[in-house]
C-alpha atoms as a PDB file:
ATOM      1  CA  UNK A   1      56.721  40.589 104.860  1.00  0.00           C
ATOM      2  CA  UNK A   2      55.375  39.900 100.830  1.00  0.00           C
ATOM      3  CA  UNK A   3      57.936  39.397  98.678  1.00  0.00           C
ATOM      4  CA  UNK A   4      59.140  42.638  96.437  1.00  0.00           C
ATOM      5  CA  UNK A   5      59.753  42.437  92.829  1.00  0.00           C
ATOM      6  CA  UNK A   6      62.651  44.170  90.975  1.00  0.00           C
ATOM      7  CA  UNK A   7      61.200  47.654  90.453  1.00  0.00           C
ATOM      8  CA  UNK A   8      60.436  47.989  94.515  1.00  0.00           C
ATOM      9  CA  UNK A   9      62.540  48.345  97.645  1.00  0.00           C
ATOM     10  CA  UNK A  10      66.213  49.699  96.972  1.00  0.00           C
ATOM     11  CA  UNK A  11      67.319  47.929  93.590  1.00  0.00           C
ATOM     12  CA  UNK A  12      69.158  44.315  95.520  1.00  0.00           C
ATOM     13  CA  UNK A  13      66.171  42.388  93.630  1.00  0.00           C
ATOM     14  CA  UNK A  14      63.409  40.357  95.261  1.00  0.00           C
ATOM     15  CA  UNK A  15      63.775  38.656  98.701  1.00  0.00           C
ATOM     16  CA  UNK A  16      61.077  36.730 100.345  1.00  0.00           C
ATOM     17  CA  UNK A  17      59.518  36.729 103.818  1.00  0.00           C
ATOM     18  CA  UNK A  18      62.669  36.175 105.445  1.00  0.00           C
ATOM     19  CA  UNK A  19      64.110  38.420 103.610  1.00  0.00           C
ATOM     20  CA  UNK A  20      66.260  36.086 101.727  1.00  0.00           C
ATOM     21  CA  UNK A  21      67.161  37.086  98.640  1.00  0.00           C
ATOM     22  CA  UNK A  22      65.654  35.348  95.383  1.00  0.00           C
ATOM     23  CA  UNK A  23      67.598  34.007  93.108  1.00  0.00           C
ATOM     24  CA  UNK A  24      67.191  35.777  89.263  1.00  0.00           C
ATOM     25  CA  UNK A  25      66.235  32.855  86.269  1.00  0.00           C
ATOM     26  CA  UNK A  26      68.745  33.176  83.720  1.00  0.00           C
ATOM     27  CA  UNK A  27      66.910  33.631  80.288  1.00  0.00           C
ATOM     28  CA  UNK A  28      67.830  30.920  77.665  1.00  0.00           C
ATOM     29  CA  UNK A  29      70.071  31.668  74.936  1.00  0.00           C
ATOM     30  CA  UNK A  30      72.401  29.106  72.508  1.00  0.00           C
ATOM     31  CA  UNK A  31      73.686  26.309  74.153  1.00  0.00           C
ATOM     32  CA  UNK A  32      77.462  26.912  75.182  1.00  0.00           C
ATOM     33  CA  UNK A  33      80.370  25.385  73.300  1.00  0.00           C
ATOM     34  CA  UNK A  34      81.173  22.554  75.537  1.00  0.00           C
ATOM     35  CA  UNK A  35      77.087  20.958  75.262  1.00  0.00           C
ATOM     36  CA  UNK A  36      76.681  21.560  71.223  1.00  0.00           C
ATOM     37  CA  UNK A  37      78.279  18.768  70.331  1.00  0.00           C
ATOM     38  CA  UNK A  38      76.543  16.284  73.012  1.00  0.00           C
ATOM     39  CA  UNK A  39      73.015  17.930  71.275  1.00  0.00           C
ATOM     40  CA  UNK A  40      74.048  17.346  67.672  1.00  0.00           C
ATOM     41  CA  UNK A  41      75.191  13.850  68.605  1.00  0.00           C
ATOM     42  CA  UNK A  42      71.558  13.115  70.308  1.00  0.00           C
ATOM     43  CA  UNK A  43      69.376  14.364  67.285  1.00  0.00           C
ATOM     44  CA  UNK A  44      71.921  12.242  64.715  1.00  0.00           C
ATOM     45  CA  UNK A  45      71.039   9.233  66.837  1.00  0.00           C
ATOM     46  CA  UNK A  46      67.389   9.942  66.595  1.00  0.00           C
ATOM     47  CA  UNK A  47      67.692  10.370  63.089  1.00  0.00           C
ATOM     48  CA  UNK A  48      69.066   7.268  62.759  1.00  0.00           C
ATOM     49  CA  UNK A  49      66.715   5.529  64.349  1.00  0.00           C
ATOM     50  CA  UNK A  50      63.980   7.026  62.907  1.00  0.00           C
ATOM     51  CA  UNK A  51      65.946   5.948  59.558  1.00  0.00           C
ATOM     52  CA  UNK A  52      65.866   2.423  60.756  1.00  0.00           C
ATOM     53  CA  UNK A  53      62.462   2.354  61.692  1.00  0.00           C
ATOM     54  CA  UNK A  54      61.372   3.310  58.108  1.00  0.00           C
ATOM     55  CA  UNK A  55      63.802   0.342  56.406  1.00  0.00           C
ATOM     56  CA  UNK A  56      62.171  -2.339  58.495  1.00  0.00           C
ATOM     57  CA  UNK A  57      58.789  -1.055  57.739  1.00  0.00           C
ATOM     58  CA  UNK A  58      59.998  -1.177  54.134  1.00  0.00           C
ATOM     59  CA  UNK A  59      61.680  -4.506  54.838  1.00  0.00           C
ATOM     60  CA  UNK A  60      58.294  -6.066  56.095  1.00  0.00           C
ATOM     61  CA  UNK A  61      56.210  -4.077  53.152  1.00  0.00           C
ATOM     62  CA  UNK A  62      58.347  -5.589  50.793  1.00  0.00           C
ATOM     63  CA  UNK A  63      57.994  -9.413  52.679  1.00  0.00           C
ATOM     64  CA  UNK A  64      54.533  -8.729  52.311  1.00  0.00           C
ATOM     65  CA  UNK A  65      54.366  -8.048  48.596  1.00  0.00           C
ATOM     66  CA  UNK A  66      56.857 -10.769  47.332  1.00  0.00           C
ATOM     67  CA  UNK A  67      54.675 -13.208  49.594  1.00  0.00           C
ATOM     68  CA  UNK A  68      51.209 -11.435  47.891  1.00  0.00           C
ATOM     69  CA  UNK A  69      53.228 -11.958  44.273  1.00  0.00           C
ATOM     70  CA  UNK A  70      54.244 -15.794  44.483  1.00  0.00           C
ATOM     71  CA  UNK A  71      50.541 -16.293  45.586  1.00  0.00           C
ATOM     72  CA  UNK A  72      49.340 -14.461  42.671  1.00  0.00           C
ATOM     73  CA  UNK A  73      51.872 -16.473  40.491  1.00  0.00           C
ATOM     74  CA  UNK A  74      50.700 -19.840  41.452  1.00  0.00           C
ATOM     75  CA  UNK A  75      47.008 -18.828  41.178  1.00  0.00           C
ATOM     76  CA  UNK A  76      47.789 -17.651  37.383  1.00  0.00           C
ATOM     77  CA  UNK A  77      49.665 -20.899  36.596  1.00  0.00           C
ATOM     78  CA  UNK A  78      46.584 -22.724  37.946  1.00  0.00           C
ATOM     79  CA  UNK A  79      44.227 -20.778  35.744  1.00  0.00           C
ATOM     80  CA  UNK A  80      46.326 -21.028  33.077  1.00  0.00           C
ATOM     81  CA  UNK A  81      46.417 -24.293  33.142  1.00  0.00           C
ATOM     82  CA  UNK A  82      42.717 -24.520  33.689  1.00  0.00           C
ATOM     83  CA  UNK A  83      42.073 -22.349  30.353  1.00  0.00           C
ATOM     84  CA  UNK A  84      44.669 -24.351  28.396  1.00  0.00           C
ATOM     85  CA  UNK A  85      43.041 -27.645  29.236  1.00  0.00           C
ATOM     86  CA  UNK A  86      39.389 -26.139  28.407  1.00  0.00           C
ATOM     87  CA  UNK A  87      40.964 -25.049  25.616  1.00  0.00           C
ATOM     88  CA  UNK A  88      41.784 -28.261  24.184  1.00  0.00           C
ATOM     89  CA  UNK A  89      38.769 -29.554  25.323  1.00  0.00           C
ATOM     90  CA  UNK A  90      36.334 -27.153  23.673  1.00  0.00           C
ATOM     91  CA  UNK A  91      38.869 -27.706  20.105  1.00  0.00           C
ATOM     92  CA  UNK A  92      38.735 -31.208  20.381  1.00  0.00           C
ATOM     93  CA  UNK A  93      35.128 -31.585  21.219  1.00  0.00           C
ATOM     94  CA  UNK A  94      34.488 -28.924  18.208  1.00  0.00           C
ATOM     95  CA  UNK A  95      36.916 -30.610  15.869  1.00  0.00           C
ATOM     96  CA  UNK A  96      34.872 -34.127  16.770  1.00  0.00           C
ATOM     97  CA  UNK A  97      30.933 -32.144  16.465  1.00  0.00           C
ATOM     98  CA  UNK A  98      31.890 -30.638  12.770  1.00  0.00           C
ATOM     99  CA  UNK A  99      33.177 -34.643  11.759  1.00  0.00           C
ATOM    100  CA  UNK A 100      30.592 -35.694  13.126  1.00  0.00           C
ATOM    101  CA  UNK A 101      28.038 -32.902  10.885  1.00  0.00           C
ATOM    102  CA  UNK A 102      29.704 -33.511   7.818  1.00  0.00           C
ATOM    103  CA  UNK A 103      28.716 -36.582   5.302  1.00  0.00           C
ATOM    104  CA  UNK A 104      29.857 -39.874   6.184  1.00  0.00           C
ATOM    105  CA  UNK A 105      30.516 -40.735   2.626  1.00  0.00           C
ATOM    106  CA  UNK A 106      29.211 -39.346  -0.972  1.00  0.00           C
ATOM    107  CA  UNK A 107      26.134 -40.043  -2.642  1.00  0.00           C
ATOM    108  CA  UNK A 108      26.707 -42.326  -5.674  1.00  0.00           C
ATOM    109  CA  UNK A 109      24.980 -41.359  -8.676  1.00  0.00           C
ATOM    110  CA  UNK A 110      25.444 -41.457 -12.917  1.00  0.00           C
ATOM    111  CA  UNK A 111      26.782 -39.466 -14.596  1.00  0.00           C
ATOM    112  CA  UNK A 112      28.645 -37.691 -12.012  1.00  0.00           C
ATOM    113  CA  UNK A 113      31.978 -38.359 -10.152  1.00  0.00           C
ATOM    114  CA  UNK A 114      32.635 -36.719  -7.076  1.00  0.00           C
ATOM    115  CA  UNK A 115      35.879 -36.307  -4.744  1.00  0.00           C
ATOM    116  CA  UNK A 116      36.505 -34.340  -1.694  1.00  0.00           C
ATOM    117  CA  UNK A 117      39.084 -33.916   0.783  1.00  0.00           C
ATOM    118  CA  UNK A 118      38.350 -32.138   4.262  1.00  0.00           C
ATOM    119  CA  UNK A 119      41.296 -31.052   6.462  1.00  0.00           C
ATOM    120  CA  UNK A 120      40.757 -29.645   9.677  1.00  0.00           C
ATOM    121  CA  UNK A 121      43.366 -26.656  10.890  1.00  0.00           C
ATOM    122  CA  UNK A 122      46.957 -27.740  12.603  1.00  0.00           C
ATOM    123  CA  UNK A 123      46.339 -28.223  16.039  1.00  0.00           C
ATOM    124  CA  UNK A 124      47.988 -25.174  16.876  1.00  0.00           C
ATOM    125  CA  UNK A 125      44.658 -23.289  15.346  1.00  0.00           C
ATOM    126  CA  UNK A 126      41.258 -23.012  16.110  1.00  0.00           C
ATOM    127  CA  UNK A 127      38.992 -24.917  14.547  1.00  0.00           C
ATOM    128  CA  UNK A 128      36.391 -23.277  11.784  1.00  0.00           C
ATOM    129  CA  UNK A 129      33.186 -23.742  10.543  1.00  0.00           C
ATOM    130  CA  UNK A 130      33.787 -25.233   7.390  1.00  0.00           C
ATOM    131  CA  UNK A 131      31.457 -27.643   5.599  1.00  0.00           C
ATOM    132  CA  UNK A 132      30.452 -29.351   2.113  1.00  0.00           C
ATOM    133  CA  UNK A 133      27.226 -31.296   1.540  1.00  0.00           C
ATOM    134  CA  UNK A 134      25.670 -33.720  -1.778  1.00  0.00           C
ATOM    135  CA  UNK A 135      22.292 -34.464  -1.218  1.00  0.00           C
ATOM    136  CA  UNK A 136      20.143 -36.645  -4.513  1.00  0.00           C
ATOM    137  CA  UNK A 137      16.894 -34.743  -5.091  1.00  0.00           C
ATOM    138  CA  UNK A 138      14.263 -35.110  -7.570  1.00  0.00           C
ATOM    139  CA  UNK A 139      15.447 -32.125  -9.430  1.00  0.00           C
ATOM    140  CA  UNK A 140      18.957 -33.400  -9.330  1.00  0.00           C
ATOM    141  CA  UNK A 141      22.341 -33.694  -7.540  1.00  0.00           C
ATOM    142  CA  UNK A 142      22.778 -31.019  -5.217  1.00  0.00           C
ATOM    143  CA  UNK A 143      26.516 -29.571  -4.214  1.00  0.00           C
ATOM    144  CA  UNK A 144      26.908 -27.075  -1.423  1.00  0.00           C
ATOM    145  CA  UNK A 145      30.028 -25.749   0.169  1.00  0.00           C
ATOM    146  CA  UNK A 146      30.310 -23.137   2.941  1.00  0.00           C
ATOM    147  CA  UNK A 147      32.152 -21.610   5.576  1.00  0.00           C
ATOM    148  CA  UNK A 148      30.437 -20.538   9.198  1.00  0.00           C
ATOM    149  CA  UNK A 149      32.043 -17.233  10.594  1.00  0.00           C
ATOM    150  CA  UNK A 150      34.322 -17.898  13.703  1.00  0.00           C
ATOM    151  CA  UNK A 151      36.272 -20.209  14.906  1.00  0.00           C
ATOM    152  CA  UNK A 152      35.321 -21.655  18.050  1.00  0.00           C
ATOM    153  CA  UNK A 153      32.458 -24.547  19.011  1.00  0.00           C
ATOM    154  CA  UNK A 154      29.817 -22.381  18.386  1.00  0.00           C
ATOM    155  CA  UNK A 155      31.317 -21.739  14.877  1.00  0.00           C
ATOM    156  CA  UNK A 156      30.856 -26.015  14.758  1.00  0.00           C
ATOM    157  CA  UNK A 157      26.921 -26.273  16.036  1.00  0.00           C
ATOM    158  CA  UNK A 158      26.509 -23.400  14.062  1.00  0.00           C
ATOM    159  CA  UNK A 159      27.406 -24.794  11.209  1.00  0.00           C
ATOM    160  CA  UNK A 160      25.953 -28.518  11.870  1.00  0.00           C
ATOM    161  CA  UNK A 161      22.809 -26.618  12.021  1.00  0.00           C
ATOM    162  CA  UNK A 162      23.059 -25.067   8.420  1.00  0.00           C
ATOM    163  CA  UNK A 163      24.187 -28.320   6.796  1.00  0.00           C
ATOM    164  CA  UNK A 164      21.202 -29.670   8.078  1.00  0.00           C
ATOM    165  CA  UNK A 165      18.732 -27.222   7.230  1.00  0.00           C
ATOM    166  CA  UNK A 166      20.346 -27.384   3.875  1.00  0.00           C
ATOM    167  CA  UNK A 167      19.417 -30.666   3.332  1.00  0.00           C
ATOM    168  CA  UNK A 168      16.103 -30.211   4.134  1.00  0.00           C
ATOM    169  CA  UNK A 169      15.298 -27.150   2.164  1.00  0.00           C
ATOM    170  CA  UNK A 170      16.535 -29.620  -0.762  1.00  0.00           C
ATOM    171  CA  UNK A 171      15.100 -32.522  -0.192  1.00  0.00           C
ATOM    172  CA  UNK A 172      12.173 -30.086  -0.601  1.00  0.00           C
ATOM    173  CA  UNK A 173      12.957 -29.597  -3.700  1.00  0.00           C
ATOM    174  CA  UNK A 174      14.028 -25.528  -3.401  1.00  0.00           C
ATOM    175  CA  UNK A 175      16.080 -23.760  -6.039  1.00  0.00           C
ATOM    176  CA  UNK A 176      19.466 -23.265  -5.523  1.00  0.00           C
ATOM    177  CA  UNK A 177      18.805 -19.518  -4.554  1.00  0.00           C
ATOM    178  CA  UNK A 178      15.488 -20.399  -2.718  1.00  0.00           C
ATOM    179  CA  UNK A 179      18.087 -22.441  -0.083  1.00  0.00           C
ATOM    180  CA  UNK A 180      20.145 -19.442   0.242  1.00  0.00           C
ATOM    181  CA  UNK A 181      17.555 -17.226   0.771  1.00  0.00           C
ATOM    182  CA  UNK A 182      15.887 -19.970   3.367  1.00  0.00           C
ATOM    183  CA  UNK A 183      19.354 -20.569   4.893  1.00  0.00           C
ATOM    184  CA  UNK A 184      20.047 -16.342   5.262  1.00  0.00           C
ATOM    185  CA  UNK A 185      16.497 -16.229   7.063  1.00  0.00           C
ATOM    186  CA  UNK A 186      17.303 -19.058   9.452  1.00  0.00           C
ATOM    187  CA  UNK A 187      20.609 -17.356  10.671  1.00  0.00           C
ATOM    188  CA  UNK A 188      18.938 -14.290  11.043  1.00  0.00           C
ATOM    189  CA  UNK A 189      16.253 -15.836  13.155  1.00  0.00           C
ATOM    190  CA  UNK A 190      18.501 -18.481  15.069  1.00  0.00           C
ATOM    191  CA  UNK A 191      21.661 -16.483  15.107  1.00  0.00           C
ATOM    192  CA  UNK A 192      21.341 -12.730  14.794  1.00  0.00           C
ATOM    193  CA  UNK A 193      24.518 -10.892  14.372  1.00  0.00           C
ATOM    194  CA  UNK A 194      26.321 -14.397  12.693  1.00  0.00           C
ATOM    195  CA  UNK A 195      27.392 -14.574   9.581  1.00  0.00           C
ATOM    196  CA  UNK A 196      28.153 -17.799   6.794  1.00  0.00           C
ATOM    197  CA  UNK A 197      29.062 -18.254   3.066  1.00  0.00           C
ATOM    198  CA  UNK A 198      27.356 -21.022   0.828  1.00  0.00           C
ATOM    199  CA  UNK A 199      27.601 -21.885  -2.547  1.00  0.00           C
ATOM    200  CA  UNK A 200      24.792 -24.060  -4.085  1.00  0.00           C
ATOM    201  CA  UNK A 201      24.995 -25.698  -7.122  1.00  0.00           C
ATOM    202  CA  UNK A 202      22.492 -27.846  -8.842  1.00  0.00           C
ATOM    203  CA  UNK A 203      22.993 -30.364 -11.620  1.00  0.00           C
ATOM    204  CA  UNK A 204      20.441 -31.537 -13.765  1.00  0.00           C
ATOM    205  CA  UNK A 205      22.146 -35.630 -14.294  1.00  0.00           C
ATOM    206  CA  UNK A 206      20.203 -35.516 -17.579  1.00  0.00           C
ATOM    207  CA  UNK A 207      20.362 -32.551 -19.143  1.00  0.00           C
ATOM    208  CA  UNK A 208      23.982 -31.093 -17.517  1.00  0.00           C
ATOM    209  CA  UNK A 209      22.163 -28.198 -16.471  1.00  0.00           C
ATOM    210  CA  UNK A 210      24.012 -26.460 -13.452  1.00  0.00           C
ATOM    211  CA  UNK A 211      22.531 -23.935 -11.347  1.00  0.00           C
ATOM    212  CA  UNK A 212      24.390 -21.570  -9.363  1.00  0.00           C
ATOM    213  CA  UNK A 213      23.507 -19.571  -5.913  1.00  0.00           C
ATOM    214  CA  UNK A 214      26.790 -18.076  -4.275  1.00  0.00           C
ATOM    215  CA  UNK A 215      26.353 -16.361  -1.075  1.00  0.00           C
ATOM    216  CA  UNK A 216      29.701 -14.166  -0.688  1.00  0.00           C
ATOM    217  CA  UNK A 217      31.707 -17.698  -0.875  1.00  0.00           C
ATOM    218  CA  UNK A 218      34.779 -17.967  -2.915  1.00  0.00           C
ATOM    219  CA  UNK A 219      33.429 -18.304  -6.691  1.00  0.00           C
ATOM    220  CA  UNK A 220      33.753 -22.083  -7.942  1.00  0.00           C
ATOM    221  CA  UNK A 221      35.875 -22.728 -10.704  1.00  0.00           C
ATOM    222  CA  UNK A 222      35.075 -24.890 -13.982  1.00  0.00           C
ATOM    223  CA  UNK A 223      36.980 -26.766 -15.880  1.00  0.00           C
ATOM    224  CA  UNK A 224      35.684 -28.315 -19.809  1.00  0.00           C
ATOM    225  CA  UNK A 225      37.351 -30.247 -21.967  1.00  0.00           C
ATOM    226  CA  UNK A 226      39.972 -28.487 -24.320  1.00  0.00           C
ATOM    227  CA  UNK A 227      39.468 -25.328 -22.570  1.00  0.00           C
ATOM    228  CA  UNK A 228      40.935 -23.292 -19.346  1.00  0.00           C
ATOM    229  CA  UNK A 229      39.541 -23.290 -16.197  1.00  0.00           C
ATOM    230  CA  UNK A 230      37.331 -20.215 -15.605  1.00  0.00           C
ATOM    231  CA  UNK A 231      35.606 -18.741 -12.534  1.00  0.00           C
ATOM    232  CA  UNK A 232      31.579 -17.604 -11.872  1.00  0.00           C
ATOM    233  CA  UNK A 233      32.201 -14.703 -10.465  1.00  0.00           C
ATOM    234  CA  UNK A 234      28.212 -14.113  -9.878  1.00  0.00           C
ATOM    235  CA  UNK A 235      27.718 -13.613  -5.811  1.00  0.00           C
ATOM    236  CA  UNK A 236      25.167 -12.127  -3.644  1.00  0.00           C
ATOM    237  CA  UNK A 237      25.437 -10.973  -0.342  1.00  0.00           C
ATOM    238  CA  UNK A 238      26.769 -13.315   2.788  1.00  0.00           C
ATOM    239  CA  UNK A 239      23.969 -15.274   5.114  1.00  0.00           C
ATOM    240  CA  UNK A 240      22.827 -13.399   8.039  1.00  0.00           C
ATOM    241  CA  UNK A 241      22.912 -10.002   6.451  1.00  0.00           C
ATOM    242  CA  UNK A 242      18.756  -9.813   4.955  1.00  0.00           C
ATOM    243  CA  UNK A 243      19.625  -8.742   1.739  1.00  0.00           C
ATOM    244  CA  UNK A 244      18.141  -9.765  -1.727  1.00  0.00           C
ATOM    245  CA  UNK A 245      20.038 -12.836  -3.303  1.00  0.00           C
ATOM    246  CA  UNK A 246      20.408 -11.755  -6.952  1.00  0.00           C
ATOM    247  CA  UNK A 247      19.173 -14.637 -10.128  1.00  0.00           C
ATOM    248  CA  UNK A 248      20.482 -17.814 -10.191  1.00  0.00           C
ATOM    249  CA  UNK A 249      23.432 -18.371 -12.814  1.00  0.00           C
ATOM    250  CA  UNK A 250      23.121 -20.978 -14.888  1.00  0.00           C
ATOM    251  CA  UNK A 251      25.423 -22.770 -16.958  1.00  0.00           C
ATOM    252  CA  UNK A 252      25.722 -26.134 -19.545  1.00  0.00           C
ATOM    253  CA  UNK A 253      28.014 -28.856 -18.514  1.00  0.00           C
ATOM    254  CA  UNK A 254      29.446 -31.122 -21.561  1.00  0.00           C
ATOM    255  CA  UNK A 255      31.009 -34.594 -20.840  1.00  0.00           C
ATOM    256  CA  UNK A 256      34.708 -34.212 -18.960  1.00  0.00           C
ATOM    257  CA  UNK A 257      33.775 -31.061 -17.261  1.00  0.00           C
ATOM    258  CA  UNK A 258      34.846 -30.487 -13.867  1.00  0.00           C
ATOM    259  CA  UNK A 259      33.229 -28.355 -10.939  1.00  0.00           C
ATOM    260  CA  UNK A 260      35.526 -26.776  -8.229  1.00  0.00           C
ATOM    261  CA  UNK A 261      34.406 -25.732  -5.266  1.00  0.00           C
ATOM    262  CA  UNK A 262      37.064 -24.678  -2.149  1.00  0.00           C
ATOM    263  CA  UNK A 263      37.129 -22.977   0.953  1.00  0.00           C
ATOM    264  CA  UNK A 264      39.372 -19.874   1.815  1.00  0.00           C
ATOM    265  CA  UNK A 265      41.439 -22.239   4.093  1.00  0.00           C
ATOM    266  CA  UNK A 266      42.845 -23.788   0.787  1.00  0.00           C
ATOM    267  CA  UNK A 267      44.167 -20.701  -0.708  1.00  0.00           C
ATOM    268  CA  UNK A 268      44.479 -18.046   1.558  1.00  0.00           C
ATOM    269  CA  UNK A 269      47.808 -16.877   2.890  1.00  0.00           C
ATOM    270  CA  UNK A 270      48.842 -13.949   5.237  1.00  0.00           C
ATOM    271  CA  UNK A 271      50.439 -11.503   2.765  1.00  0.00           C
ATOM    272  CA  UNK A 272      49.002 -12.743  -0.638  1.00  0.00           C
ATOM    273  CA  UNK A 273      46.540 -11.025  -2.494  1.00  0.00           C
ATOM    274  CA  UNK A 274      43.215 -13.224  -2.703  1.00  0.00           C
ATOM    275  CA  UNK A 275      43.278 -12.422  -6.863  1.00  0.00           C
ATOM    276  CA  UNK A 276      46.827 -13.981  -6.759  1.00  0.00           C
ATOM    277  CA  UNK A 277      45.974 -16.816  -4.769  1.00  0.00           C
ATOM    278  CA  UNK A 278      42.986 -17.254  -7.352  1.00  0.00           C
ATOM    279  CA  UNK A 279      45.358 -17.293 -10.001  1.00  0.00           C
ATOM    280  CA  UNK A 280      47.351 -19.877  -8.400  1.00  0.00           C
ATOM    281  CA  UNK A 281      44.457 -22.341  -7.652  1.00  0.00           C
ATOM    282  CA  UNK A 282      43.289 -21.982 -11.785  1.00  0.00           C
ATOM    283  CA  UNK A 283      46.868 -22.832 -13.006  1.00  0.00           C
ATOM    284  CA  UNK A 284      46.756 -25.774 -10.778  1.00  0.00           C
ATOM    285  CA  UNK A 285      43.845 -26.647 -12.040  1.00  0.00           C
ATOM    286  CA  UNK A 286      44.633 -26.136 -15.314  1.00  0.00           C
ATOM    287  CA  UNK A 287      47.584 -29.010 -15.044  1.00  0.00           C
ATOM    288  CA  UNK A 288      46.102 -31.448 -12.453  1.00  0.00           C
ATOM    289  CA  UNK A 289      45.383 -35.243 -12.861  1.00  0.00           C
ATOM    290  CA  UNK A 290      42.116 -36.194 -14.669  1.00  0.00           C
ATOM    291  CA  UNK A 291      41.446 -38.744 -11.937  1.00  0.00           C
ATOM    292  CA  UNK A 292      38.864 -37.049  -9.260  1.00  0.00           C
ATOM    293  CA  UNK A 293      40.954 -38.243  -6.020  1.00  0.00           C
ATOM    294  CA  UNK A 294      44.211 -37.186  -7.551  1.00  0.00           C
ATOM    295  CA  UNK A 295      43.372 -34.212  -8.550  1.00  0.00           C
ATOM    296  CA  UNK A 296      42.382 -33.280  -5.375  1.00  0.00           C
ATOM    297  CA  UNK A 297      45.276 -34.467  -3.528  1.00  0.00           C
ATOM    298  CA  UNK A 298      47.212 -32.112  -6.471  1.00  0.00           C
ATOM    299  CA  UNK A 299      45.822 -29.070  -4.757  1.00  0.00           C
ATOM    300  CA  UNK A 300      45.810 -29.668  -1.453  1.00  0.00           C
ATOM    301  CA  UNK A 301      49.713 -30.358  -2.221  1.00  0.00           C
ATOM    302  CA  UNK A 302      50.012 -27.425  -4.264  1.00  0.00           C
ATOM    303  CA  UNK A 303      48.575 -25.138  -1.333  1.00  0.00           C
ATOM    304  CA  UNK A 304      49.716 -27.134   1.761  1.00  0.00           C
ATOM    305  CA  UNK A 305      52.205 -24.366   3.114  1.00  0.00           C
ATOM    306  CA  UNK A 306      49.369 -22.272   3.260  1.00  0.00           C
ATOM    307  CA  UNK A 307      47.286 -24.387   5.532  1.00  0.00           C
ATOM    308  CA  UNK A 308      46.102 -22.271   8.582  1.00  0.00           C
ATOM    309  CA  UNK A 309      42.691 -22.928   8.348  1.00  0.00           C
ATOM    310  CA  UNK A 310      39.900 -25.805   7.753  1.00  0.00           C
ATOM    311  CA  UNK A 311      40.090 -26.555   4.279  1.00  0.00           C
ATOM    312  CA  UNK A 312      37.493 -28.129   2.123  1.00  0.00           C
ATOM    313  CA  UNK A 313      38.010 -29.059  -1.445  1.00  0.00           C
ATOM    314  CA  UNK A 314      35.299 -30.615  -3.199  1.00  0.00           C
ATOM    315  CA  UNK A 315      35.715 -31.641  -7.478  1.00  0.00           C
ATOM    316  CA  UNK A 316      32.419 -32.756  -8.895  1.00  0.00           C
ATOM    317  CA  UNK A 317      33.135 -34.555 -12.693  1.00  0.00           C
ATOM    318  CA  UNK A 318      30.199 -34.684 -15.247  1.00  0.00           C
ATOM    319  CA  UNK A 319      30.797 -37.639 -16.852  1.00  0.00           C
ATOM    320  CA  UNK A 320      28.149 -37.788 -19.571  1.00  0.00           C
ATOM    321  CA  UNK A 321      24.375 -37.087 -19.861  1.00  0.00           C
END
């Protein structure tokens, strides 16, 4: 006998081959009132698990990252410590190459008296490219001062390199503005994109004719007799840049007068006006010692909390022709 579903035989439901009856399947509705909260109590457990799952993976994400950070820590100090020491290294070996470039002592000659006082930076600051030179030539004393752009070693070999070529372009016997115009054509050769200030003077040691070539330095100052201390403000264009250096200025030097020539480390101040600072270096001029060494020790005293930079200050006395 097959089996009968509910819309055959006489309405008692489906039996099978025995005849048994079948039992109906109950169709699923809401769960009754004694199993809800059993249900609500098994997904809040899951949920908290779940909850704890994600903290630990946070926990050991977090393990992981302080661990990654004190790696990272200890490498930086090392580096830092590398760079510091490399640091000093590169400033002391620069401080000891431009010492080194610069002359070992001053020519002697008549008729002229000459002083100068180089200061490198406080060790706190980088070293510069500052420099001074006084070379004897058969067309007279020649005084240079000058100032490399940068401050780093290249800044020093940079500037050893001009110093040099300097004093061969004089012992040539160039014109003041013939070295500038030799020097600005060596940078741009050598070191393209670098720039430098110079300021050549030549002194005739008979006559007390000085000639004058300024390549954007600071202008030097003079000083005569009986009369205040006046800048040549006469410049061409820096070294490195290719353009035209404009004529030579020439002036006559009488017995007693003095020839200034600084660097910007000297005068220069965060805050000040350069014209002010100017101003300042003249009137200290104006009322410093006759004596060569003391009058440069006046400045650099009169300008010492300004000192952030190499400083050169060179005083050149014609004494009689």
């Amino acid at each position: 006998m097959e089996a009968r579903g509910d819309d055959e035989g006489d309405g008692q439901g489906a039996v099978d081959r025995r005849g048994a009856p079948i039992p109906r399947r109950q169709a699923a509705g809401p769960p009754s009132r004694e199993n809800r909260p059993w249900q609500e109590a098994h997904l809040l457990r899951a949920r908290v698990r779940e909850l704890e799952r994600r903290c630990a993976a946070l926990e050991a994400a977090e393990q992981q990252t302080a661990a990654l950070n004190a790696g990272l820590l200890v490498e930086l100090e090392e580096t830092n410590r590398g760079v510091v020491a490399l640091y000093q290294h590169e400033h002391q070996l620069a401080l000891t190459l431009q010492r080194t470039f610069l002359p070992a002592v001053l020519p002697s000659v008549a008729h002229m008296s000459l002083a100068v006082r180089y200061l490198a930076a406080d060790p706190g600051n980088e070293i510069g490219g500052d420099f001074y030179e006084a070379v004897s030539t058969p067309e007279g004393l020649l005084l240079a001062v000058g100032d490399v752009a940068g401050h780093n070693l290249q800044a020093a070999v940079m500037m050893g390199e001009l110093r040099h070529a300097l004093r061969a372009y004089a012992y040539d016997g160039h014109s003041p503005r013939a070295i500038v115009s030799r020097l600005d054509r060596l940078l741009r050769l050598t070191r393209p994109g670098r720039t430098a200030t110079v300021c050549v003077a030549l002194v005739d040691l008979t006559t007390g004719t000085l000639r004058f070539a300024n390549a954007g330095h600071l202008p030097p100052l003079l000083a005569f007799a009986g009369a205040a201390p006046h800048y040549v403000h006469e410049h061409g264009p820096l070294l490195g840049l290719g353009l035209p250096q404009p004529p030579e200025t020439t002036v006559h030097l009488t017995p007693g007068a003095r020839l200034l020539m600084v660097t910007d480390g000297l005068i220069e101040a965060p805050g000040t006006h350069l014209d002010d600072s100017l101003e300042q270096l003249r009137s200290v001029v104006a009322n410093a010692p006759a004596d060569g060494e003391a009058f440069c020790d006046a400045l650099l005293d009169a300008f010492r909390h300004h000192r952030q930079d190499d400083v050169v200050v060179f005083s050149a006395e014609f004494t009689g022709g």
